[in-house]
N, C-alpha and C. Protein backbone atom coordinates (compact mmCIF):
# COMPACT_ATOMS: atom_id res chain seq x y z
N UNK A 1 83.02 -7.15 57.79
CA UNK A 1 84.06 -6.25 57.32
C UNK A 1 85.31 -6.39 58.17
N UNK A 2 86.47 -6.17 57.48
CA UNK A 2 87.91 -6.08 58.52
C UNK A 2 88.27 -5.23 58.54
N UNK A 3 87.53 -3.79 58.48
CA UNK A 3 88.37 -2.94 59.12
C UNK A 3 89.41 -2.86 60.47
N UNK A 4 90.70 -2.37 60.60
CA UNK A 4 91.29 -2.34 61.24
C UNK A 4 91.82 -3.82 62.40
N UNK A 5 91.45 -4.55 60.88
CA UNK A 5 92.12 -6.00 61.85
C UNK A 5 93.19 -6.15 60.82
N UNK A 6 94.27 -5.88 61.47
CA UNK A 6 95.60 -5.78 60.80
C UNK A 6 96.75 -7.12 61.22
N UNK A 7 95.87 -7.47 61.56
CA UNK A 7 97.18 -8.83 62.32
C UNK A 7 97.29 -9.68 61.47
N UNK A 8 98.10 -10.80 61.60
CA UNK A 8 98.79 -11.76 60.19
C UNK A 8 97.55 -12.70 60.81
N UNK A 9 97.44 -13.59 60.36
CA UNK A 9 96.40 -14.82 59.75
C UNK A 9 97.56 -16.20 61.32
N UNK A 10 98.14 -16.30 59.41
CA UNK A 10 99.37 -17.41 59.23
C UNK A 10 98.42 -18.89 59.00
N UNK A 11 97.23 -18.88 59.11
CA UNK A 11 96.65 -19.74 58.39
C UNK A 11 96.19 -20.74 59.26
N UNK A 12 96.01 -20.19 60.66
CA UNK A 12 95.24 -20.45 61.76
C UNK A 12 94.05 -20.36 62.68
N UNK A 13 93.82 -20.69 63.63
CA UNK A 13 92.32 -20.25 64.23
C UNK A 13 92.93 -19.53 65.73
N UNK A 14 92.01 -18.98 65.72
CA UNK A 14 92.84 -17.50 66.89
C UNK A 14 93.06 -18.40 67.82
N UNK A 15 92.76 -18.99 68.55
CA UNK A 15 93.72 -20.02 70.06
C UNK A 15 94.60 -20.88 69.51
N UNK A 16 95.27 -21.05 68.25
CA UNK A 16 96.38 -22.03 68.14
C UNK A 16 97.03 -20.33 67.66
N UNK A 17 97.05 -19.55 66.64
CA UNK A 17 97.47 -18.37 66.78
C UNK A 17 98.06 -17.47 68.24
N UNK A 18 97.56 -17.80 69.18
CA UNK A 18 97.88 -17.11 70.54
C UNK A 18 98.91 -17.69 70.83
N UNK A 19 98.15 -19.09 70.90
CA UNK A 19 99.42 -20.43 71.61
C UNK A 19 100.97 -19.86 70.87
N UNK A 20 100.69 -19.70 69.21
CA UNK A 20 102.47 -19.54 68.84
C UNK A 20 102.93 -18.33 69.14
N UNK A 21 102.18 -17.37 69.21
CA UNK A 21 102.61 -16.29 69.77
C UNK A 21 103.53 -15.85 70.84
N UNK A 22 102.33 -16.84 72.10
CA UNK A 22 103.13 -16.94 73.48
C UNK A 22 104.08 -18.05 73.66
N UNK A 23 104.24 -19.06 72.48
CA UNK A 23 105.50 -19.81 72.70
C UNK A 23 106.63 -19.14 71.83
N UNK A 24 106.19 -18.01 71.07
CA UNK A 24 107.55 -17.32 70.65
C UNK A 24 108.10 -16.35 71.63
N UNK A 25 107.02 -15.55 72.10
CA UNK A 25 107.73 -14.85 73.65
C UNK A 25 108.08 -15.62 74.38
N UNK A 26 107.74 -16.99 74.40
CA UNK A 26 108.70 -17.51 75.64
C UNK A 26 109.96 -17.97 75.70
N UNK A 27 109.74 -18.56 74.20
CA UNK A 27 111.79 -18.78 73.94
C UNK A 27 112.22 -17.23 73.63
N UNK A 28 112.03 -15.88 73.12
CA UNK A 28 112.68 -15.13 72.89
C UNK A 28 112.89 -14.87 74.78
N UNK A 29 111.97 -14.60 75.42
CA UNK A 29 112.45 -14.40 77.18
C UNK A 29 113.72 -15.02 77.48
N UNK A 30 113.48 -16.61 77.06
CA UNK A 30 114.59 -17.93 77.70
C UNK A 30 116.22 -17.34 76.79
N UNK A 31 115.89 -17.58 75.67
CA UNK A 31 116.78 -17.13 75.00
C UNK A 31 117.95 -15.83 74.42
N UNK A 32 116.77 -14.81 74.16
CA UNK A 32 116.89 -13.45 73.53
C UNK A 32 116.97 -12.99 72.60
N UNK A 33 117.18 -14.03 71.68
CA UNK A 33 117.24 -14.27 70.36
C UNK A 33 116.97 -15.61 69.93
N UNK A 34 116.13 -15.22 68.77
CA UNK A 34 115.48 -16.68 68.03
C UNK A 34 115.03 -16.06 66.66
N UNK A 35 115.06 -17.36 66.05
CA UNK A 35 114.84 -17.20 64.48
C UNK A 35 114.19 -17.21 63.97
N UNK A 36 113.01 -16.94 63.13
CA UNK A 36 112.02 -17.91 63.04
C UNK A 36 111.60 -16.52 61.44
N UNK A 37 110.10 -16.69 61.13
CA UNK A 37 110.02 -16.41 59.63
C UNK A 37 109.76 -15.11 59.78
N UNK A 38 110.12 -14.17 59.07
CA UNK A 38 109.93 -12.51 58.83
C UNK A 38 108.62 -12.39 59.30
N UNK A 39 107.10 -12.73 58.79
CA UNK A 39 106.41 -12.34 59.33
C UNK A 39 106.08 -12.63 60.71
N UNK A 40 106.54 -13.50 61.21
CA UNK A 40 105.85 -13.74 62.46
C UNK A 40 106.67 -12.96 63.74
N UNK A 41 108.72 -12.50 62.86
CA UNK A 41 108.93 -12.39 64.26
C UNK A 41 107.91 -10.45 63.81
N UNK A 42 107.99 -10.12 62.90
CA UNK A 42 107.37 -8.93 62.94
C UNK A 42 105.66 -8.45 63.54
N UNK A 43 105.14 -10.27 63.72
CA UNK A 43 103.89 -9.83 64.43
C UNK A 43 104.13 -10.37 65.94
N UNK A 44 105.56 -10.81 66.21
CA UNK A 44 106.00 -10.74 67.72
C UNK A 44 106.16 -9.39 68.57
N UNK A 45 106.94 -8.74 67.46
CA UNK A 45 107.67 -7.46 68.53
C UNK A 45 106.58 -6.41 69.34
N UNK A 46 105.39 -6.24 68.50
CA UNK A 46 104.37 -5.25 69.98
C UNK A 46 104.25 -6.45 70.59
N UNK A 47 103.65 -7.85 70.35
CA UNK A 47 103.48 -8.42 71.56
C UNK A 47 104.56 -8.12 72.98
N UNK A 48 105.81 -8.39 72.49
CA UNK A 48 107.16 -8.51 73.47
C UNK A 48 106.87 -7.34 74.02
N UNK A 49 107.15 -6.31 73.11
CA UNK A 49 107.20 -4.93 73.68
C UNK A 49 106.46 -4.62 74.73
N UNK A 50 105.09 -4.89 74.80
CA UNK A 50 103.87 -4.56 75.39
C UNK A 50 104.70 -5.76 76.96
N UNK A 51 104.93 -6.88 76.61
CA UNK A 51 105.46 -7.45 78.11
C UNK A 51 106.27 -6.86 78.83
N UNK A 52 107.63 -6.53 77.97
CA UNK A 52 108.41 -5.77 78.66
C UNK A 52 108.48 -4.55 79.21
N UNK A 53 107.56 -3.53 78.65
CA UNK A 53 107.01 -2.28 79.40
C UNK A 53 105.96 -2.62 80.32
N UNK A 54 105.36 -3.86 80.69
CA UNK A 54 104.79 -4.60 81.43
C UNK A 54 105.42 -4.50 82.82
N UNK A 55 106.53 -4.92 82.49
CA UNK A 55 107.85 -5.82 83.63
C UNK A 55 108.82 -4.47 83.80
N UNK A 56 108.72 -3.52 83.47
CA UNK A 56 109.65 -2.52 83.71
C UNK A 56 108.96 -1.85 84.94
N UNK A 57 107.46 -2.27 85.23
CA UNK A 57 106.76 -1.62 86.00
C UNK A 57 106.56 -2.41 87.72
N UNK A 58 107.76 -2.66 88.36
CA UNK A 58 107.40 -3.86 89.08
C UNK A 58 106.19 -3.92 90.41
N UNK A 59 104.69 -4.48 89.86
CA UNK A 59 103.55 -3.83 90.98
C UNK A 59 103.58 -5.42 90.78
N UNK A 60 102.43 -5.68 91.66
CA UNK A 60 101.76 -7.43 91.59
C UNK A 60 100.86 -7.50 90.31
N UNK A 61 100.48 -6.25 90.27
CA UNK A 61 99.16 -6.64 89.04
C UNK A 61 99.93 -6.54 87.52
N UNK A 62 101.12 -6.14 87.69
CA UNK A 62 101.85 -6.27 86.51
C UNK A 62 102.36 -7.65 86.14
N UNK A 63 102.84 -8.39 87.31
CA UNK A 63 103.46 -9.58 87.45
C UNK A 63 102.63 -10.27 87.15
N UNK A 64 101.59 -10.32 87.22
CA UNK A 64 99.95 -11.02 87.06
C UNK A 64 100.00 -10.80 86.26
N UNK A 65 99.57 -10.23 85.24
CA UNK A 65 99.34 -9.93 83.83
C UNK A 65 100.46 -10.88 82.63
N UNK A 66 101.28 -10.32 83.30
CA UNK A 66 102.94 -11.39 82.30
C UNK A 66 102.93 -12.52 82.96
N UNK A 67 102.39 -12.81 83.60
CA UNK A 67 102.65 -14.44 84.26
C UNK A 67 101.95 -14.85 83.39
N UNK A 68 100.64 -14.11 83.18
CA UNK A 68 99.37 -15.12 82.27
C UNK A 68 99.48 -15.22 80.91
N UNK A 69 100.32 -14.01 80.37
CA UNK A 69 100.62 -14.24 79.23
C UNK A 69 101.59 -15.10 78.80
N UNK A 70 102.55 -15.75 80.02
CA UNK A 70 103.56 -16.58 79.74
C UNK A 70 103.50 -17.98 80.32
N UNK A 71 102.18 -18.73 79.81
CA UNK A 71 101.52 -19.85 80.00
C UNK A 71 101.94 -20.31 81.60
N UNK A 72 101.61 -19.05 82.44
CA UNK A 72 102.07 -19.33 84.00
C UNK A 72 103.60 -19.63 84.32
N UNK A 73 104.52 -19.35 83.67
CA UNK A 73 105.77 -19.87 83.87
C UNK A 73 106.47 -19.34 84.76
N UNK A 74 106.88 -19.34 85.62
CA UNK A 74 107.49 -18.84 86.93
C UNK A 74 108.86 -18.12 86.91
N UNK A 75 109.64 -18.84 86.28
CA UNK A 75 111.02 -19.02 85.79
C UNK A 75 111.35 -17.42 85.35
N UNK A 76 110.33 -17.35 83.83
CA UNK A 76 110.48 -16.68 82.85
C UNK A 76 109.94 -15.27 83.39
N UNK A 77 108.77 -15.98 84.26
CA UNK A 77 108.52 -14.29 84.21
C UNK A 77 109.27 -13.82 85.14
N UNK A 78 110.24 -14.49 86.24
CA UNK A 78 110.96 -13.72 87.07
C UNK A 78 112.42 -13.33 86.45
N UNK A 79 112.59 -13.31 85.62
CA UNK A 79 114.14 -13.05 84.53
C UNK A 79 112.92 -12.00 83.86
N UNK A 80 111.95 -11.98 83.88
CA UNK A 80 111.47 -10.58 82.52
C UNK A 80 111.60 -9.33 83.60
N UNK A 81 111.75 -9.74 84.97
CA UNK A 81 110.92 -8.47 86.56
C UNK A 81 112.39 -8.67 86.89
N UNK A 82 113.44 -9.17 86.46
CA UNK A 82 114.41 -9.04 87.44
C UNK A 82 115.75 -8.31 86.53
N UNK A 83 115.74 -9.16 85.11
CA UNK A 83 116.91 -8.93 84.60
C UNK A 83 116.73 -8.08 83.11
N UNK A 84 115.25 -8.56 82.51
CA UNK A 84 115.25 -7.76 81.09
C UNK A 84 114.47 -6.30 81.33
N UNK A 85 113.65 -6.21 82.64
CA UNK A 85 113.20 -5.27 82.86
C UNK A 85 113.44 -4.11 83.38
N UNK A 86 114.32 -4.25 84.14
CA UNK A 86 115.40 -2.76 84.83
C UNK A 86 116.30 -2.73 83.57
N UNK A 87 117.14 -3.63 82.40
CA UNK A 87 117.71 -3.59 81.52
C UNK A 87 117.18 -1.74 80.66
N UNK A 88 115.90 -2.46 80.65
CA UNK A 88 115.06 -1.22 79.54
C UNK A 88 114.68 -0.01 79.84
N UNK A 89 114.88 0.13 81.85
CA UNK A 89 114.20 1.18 82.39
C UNK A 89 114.58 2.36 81.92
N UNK A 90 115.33 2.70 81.54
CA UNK A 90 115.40 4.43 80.90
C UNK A 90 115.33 4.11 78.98
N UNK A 91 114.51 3.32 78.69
CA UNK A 91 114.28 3.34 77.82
C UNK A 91 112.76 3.36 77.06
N UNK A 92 112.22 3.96 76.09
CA UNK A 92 110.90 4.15 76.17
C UNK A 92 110.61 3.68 74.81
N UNK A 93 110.10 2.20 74.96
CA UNK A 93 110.67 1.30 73.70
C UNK A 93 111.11 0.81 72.45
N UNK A 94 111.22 0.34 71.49
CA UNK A 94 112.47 -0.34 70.79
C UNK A 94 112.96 -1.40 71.31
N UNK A 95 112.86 -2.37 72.41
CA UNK A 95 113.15 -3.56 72.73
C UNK A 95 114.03 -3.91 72.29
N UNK A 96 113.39 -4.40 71.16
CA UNK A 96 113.89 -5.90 70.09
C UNK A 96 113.96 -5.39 68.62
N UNK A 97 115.47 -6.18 68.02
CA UNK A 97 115.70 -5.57 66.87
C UNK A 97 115.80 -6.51 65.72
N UNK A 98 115.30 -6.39 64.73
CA UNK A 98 115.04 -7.46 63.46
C UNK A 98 115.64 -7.57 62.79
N UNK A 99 116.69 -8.75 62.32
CA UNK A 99 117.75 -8.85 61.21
C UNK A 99 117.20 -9.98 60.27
N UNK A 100 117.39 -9.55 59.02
CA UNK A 100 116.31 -10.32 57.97
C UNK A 100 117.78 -11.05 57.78
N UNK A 101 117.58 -12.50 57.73
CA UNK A 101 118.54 -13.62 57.29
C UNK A 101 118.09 -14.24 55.65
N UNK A 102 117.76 -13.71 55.12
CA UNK A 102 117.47 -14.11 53.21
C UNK A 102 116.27 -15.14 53.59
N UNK A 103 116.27 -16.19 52.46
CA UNK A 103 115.40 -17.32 52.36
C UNK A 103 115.74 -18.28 52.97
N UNK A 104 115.05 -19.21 53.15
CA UNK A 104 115.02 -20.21 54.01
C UNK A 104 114.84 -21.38 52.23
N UNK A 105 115.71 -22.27 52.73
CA UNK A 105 116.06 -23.22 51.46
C UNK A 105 114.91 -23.90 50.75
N UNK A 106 114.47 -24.72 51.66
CA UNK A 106 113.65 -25.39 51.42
C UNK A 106 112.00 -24.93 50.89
N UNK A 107 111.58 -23.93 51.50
CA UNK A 107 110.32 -23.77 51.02
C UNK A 107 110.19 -22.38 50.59
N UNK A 108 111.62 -21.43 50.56
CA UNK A 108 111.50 -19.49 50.14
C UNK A 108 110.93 -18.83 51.01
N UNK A 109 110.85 -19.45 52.20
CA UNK A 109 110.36 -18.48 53.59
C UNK A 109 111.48 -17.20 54.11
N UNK A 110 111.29 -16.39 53.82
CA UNK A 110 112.13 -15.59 54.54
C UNK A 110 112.34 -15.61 55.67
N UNK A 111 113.40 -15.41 55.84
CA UNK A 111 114.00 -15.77 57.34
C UNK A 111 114.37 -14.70 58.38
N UNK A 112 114.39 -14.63 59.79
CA UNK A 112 114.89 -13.10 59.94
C UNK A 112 115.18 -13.43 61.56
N UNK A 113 115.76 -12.97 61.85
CA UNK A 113 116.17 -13.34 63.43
C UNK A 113 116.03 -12.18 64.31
N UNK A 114 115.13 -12.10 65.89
CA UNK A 114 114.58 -11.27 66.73
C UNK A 114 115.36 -11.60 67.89
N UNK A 115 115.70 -10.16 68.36
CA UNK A 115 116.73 -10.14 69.26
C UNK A 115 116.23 -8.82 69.97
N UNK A 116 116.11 -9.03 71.51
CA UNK A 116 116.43 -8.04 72.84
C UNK A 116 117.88 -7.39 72.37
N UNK A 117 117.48 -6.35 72.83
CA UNK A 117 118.87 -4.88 72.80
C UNK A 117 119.73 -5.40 73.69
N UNK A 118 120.73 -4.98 73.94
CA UNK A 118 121.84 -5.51 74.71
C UNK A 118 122.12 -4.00 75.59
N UNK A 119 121.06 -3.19 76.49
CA UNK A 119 121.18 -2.25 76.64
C UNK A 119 121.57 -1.95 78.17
């Protein structure tokens, strides 16, 4: 039965599913905005969210936690503990905000672009 398994598919097996997950948090970190198809950035944003109220918390075991979720990247997770995370501190989340860009030409994918607050 699936009760209460509400997550998108996308037509994968759960460790290549993770993998795009955490390579979409990692360009939205690098970046702040990225494009990519309605459903996926919409099964991004608790992921993000959940990092960045992560990183708003600055302990070691927090830093640990987002390091691992961000295929160990050093870089990234010190811009999530330094610069996006005091960004959000009086904020109790809403992160990231979703602008639907129409279809995508070629195959009718809806399109939609995910973006950090500018707060």
């Amino acid at each position: 039965m699936r009760h209460h398994n509400s997550n998108r598919k996308f037509g994968r097996k759960k460790n290549v599913r993770e993998a795009l997950l955490k390579s979409l948090v990692l360009n939205l970190v690098i970046r702040e905005k990225i494009k990519t198809t309605l459903p996926k950035a919409k099964e991004l944003r608790p992921f993000i969210e959940k990092i960045i109220t992560k990183a708003k918390k600055d302990t070691l075991a927090s830093r640990r936690i987002v390091l691992s979720s961000l295929f160990n990247r050093a870089p990234e997770t010190k811009k999530l503990f330094t610069k996006i995370g005091p960004r959000f501190k009086d904020r109790n989340g809403g992160y990231t905000r979703i602008l639907k860009l129409g279809v995508r030409k070629s195959d009718g994918a809806e399109m939609a672009q995910i973006e950090l607050l500018q707060e």
